[in-house]
Each structure stands twice: as structure tokens, then as C-alpha cells.
N, C-alpha and C. Protein backbone atom coordinates (compact mmCIF):
# COMPACT_ATOMS: atom_id res chain seq x y z
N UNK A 1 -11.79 13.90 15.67
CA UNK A 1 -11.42 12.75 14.89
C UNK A 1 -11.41 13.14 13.42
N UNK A 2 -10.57 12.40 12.40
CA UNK A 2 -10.47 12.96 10.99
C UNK A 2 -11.63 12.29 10.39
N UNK A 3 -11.64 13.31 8.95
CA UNK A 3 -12.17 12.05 8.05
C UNK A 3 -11.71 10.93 7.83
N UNK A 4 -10.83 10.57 8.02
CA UNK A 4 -10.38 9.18 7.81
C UNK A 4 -10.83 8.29 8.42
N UNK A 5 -10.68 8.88 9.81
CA UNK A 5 -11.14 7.70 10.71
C UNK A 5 -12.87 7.99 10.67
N UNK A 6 -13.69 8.94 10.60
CA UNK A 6 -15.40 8.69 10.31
C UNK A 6 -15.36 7.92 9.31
N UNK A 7 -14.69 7.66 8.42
CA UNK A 7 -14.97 7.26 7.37
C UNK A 7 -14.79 5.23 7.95
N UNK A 8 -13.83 4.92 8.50
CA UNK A 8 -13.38 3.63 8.56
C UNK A 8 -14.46 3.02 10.08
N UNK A 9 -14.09 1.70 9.75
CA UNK A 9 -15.13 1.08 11.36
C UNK A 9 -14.11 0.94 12.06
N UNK A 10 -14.14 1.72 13.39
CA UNK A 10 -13.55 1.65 14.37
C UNK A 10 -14.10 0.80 15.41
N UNK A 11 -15.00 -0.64 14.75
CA UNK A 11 -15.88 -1.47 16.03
C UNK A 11 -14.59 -2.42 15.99
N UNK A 12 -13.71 -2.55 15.23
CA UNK A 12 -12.34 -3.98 15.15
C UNK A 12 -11.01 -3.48 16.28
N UNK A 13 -10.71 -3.90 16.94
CA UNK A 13 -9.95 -4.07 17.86
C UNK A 13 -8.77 -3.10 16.97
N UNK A 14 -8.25 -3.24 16.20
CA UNK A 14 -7.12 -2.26 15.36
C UNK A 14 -7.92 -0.97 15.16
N UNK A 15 -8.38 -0.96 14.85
CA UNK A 15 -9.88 0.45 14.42
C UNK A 15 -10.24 1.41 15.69
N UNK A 16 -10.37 0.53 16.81
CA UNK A 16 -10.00 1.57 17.86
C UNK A 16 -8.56 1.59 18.29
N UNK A 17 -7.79 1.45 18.28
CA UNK A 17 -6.43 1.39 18.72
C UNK A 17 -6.27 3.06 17.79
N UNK A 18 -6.19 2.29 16.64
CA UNK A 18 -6.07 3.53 15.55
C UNK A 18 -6.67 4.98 15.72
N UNK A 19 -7.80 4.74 16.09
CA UNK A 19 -8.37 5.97 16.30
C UNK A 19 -8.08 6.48 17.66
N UNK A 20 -7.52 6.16 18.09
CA UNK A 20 -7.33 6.82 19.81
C UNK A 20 -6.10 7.30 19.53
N UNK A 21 -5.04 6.54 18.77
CA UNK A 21 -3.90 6.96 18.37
C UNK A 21 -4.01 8.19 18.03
N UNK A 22 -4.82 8.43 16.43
CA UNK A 22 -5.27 9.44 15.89
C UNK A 22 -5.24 11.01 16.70
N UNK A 23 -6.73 10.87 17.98
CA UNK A 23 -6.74 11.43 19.04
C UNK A 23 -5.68 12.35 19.87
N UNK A 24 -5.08 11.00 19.84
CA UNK A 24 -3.71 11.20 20.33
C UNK A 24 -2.76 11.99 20.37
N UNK A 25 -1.85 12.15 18.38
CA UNK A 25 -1.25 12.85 17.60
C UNK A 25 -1.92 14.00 17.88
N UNK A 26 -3.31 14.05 17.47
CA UNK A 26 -3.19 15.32 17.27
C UNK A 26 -3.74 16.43 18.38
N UNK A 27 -4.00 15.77 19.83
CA UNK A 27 -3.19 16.55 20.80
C UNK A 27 -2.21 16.62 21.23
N UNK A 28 -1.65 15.78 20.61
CA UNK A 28 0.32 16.14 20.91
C UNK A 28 0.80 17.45 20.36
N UNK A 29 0.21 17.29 18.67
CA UNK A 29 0.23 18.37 18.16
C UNK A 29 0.00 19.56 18.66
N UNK A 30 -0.91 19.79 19.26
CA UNK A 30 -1.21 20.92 19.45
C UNK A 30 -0.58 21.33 20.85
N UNK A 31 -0.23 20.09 21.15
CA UNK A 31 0.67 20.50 22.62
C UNK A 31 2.00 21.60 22.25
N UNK A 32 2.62 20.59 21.11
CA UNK A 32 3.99 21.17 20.47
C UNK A 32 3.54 22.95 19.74
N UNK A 33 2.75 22.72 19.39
CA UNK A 33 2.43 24.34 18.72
C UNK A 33 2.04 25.13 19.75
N UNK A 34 1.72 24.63 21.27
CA UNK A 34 1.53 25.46 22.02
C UNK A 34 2.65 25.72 22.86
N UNK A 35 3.78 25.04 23.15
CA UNK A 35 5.00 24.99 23.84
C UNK A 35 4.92 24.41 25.00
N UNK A 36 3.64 23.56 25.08
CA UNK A 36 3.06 22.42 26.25
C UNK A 36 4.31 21.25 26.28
N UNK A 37 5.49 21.97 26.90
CA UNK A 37 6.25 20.31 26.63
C UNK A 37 5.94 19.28 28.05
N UNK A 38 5.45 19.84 29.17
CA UNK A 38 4.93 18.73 29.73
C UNK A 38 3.99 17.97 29.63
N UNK A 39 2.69 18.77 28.51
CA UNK A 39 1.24 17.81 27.96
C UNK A 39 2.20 16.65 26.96
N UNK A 40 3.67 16.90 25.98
CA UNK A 40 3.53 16.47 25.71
C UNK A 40 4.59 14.69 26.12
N UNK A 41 5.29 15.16 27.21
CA UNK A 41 5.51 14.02 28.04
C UNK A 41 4.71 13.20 28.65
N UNK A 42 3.71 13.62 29.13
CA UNK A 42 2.30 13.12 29.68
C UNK A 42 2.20 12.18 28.78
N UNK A 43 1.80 12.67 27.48
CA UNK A 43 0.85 11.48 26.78
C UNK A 43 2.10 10.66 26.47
N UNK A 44 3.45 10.69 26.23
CA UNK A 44 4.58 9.92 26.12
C UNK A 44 3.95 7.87 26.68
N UNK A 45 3.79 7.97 27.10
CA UNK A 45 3.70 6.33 28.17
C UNK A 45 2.27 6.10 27.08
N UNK A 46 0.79 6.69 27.06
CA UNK A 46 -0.22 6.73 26.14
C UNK A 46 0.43 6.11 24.71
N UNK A 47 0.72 6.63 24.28
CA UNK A 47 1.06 6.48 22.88
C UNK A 47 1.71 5.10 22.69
N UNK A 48 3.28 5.10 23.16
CA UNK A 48 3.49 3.95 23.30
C UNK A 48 2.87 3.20 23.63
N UNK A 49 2.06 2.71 24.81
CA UNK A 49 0.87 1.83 24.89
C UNK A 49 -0.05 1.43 23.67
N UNK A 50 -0.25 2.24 22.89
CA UNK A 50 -1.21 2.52 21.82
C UNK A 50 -0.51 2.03 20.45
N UNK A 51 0.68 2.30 20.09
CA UNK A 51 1.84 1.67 19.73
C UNK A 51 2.16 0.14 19.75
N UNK A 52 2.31 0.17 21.10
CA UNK A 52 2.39 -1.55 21.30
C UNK A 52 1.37 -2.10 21.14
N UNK A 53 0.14 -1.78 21.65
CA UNK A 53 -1.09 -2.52 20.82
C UNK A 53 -0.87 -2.80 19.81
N UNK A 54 -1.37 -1.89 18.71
CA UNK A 54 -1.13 -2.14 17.49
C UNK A 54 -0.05 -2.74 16.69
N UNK A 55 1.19 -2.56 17.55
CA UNK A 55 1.92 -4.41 16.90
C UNK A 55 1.74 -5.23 16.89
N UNK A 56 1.13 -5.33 17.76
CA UNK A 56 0.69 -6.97 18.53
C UNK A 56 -0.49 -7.44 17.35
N UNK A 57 -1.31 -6.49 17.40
CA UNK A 57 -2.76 -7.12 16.16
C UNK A 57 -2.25 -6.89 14.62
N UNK A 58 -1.71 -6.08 14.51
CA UNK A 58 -1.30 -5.86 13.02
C UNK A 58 -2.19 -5.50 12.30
N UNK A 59 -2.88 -4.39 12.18
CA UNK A 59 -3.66 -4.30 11.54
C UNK A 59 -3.93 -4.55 9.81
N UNK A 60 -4.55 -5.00 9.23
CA UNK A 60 -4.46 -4.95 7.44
C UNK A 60 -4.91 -3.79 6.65
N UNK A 61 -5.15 -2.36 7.40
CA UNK A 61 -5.52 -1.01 6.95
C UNK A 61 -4.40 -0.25 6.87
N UNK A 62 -3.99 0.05 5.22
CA UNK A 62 -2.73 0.26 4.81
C UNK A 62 -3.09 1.55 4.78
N UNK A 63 -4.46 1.86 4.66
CA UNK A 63 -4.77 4.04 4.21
C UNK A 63 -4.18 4.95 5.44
N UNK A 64 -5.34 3.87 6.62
CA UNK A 64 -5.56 4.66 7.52
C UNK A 64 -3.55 4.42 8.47
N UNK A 65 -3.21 3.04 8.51
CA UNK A 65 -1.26 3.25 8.97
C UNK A 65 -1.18 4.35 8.42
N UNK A 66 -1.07 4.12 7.04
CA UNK A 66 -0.13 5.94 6.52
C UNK A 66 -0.55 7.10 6.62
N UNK A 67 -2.12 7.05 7.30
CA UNK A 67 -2.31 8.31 8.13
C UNK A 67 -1.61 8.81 9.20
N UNK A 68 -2.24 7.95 10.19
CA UNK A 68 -1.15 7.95 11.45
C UNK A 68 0.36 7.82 10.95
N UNK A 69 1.14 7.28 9.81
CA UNK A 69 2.46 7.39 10.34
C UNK A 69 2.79 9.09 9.75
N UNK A 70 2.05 9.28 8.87
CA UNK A 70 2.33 11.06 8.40
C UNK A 70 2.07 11.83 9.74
N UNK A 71 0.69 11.41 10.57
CA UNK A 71 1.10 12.28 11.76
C UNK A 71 2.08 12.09 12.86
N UNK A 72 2.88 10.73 12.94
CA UNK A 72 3.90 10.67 13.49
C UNK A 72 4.84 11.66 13.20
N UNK A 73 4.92 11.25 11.86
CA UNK A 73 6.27 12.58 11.22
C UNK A 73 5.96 13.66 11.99
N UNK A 74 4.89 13.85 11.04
CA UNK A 74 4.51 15.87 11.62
C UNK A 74 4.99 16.40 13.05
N UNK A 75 4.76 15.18 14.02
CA UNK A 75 4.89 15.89 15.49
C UNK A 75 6.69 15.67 15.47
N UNK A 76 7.03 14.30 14.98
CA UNK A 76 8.62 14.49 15.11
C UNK A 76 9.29 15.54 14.34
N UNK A 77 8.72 16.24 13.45
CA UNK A 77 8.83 17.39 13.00
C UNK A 77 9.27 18.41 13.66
N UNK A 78 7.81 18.81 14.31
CA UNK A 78 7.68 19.58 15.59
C UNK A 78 8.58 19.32 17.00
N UNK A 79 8.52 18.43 16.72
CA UNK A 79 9.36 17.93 18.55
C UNK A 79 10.95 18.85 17.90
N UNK A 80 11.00 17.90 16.72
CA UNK A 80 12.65 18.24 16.77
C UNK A 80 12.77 20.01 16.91
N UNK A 81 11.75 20.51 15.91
CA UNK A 81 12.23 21.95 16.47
C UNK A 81 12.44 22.36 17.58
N UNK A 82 11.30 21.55 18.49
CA UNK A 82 11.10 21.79 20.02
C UNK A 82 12.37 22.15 20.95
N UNK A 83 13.01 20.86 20.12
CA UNK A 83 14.54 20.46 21.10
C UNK A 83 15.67 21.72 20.45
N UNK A 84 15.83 21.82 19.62
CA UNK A 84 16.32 22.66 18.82
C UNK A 84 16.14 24.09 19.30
N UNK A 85 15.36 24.24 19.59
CA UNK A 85 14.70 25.46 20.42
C UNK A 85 15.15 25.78 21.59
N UNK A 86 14.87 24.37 23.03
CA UNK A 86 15.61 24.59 24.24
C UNK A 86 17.46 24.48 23.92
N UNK A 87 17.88 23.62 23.09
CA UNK A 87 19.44 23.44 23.55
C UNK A 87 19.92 25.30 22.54
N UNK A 88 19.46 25.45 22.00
CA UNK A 88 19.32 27.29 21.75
C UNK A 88 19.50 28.13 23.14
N UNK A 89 18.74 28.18 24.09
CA UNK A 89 18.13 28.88 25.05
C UNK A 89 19.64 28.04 25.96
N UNK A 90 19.69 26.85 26.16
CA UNK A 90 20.71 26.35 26.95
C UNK A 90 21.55 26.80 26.82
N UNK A 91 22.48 27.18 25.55
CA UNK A 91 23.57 27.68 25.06
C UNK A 91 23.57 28.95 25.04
N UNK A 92 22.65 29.39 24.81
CA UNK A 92 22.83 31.11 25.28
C UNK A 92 23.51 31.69 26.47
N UNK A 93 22.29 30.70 27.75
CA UNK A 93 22.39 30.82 28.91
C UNK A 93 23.63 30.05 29.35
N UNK A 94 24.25 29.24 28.64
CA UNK A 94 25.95 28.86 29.14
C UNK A 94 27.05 30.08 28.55
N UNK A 95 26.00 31.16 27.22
CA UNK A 95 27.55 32.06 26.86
C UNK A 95 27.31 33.13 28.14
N UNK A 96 26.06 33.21 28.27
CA UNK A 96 25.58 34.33 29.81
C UNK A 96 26.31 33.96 30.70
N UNK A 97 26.61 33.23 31.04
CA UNK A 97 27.09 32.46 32.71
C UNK A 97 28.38 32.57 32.34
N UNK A 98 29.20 32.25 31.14
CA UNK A 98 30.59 32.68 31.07
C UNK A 98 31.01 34.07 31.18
N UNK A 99 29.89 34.83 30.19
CA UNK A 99 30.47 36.46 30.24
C UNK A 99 30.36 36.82 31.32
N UNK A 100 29.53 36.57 32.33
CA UNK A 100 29.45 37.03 33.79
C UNK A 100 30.45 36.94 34.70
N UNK A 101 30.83 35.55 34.40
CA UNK A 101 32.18 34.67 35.39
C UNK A 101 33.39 34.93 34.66
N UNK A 102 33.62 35.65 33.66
CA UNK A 102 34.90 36.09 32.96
C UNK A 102 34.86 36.95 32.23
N UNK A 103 36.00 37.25 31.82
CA UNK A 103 36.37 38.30 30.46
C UNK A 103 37.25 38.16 29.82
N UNK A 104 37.27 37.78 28.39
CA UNK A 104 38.00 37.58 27.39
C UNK A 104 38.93 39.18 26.70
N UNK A 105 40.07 38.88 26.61
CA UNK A 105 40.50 40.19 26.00
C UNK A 105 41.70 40.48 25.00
N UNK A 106 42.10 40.67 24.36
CA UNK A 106 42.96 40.15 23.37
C UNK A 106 44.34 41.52 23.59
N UNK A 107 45.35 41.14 23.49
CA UNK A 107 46.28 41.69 23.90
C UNK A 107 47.07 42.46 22.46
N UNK A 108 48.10 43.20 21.75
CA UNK A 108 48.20 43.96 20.94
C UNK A 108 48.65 42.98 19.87
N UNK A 109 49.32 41.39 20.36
CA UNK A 109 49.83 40.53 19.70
C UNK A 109 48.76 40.02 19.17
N UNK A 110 47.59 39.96 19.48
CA UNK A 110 46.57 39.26 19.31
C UNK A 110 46.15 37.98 20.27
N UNK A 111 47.03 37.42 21.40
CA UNK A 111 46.55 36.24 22.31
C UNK A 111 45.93 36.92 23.08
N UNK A 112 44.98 35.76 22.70
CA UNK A 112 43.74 36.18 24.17
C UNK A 112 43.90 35.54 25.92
N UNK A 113 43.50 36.24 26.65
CA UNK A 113 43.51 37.22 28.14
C UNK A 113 42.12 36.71 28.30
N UNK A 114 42.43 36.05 29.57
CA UNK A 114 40.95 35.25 30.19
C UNK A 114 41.61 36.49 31.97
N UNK A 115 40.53 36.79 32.20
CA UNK A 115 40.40 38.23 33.64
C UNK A 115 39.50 37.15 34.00
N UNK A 116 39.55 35.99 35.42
CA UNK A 116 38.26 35.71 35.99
C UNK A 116 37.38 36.97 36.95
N UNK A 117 36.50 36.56 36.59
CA UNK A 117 35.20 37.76 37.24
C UNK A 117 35.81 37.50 38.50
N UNK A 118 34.90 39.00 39.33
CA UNK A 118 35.36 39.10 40.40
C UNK A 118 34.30 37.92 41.19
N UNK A 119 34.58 37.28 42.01
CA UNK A 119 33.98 36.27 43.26
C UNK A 119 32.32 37.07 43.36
N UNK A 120 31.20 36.00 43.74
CA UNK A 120 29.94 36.51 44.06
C UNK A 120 30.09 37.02 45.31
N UNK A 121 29.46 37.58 45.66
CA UNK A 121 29.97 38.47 47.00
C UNK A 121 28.86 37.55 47.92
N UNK A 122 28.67 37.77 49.25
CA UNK A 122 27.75 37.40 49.86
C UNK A 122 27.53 38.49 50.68
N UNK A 123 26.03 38.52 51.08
CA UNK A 123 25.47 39.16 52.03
C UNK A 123 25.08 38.79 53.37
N UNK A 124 25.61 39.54 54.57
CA UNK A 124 25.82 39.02 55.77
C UNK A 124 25.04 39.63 56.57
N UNK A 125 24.00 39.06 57.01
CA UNK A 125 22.65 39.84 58.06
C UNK A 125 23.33 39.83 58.93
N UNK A 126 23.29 41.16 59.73
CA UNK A 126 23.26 40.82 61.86
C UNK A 126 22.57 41.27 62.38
N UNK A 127 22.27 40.87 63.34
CA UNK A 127 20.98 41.69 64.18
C UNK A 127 21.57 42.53 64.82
């Protein structure tokens, strides 16, 4: 838990909301710096829950909101690289799967020459 939250009373119905939130973030965080993207779907349904609480009461602690909403950022920070990261790896693996299944080739005019790959072969056991 931060200083922020030792510092504040977490006995008020917003005060724990807040601090579990807190909790929360910053094992998300560390989910995202670890490449835990299923820890950090898990807590997905958590948060929101934790979220919707805290609309509902509204809390009047303006320090400790703009704590938590800076660690909101931080992880949407992180997430976005996250995503940024797999559709990287996706697109690689779609130019892989083309160069495999074809060949591009450019002719003396300069138009390009699509050669489809040859067929996957299959392998046929007999006894």
C-alpha cells in the first residue's frame, strides 16, 4: 500500500474502495511489466467492480482520486504498449505466412510476379 493511502483513513466506505483499488493498480502493474497478460485480464471484472463502487459513493478525497487516476494512466500506458507489442508479433507472423505461401518477384519492366508456393504436402502412414 502507498504512502498515500497509510497516510489517509481507510475505515469510510470510499477509503476502502480506494485502497483496494490502489492494491489493485499496482498489481496490474506489475502484471504488465512482467508480460502477465492473463493476471492482467483476471483482475479486469475486480477493478471495474471497484470502479463502480466508487461512483456510486463519490468520494470527497480529491489527493488520494488523483492518485489512483495517475495510476490508471500509468497502466494504460503500459497496456497500450502491451497491445502494440502483440499486433507487432501478429503482423510479422502474417508477413511469415505470406512469404511461405508465395513469392513476390519483379520482372525486367518492373511489375511484380506473385509464384503461389508449392501446396503443403501431406504425409501418408500405411501399415
Amino acid at each position: 500500500m502507498s504512502e498515500t493511502w497509510k497516510r489517509s483513513q481507510i475505515s469510510d466506505p470510499a477509503g476502502v474502495i480506494l485502497a483496494s483499488l490502489d492494491d489493485l493498480l499496482d498489481r496490474e502493474r506489475s502484471a504488465l511489466l512482467e508480460g502477465d497478460l492473463d493476471a492482467v485480464s483476471r483482475s479486469l471484472r475486480e477493478k471495474e467492480r471497484l470502479i463502480d463502487a466508487l461512483n456510486g459513493i463519490r468520494p470527497a478525497e480529491g489527493d488520494l482520486l488523483g492518485a489512483i487516476r495517475e495510476k490508471v494512466q500509468r497502466n494504460q500506458v503500459l497496456l497500450d504498449g502491451a497491445l502494440d507489442g502483440i499486433r507487432a508479433v501478429a503482423d510479422r507472423m502474417s508477413a511469415l505466412r505470406r512469404i511461405r505461401e508465395t513469392l513476390e518477384t519483379y520482372d525486367q519492366s518492373g511489375h511484380r510476379t506473385v509464384i503461389e508456393g508449392l501446396r503443403k504436402g501431406r504425409v501418408e502412414k500405411r501399415a
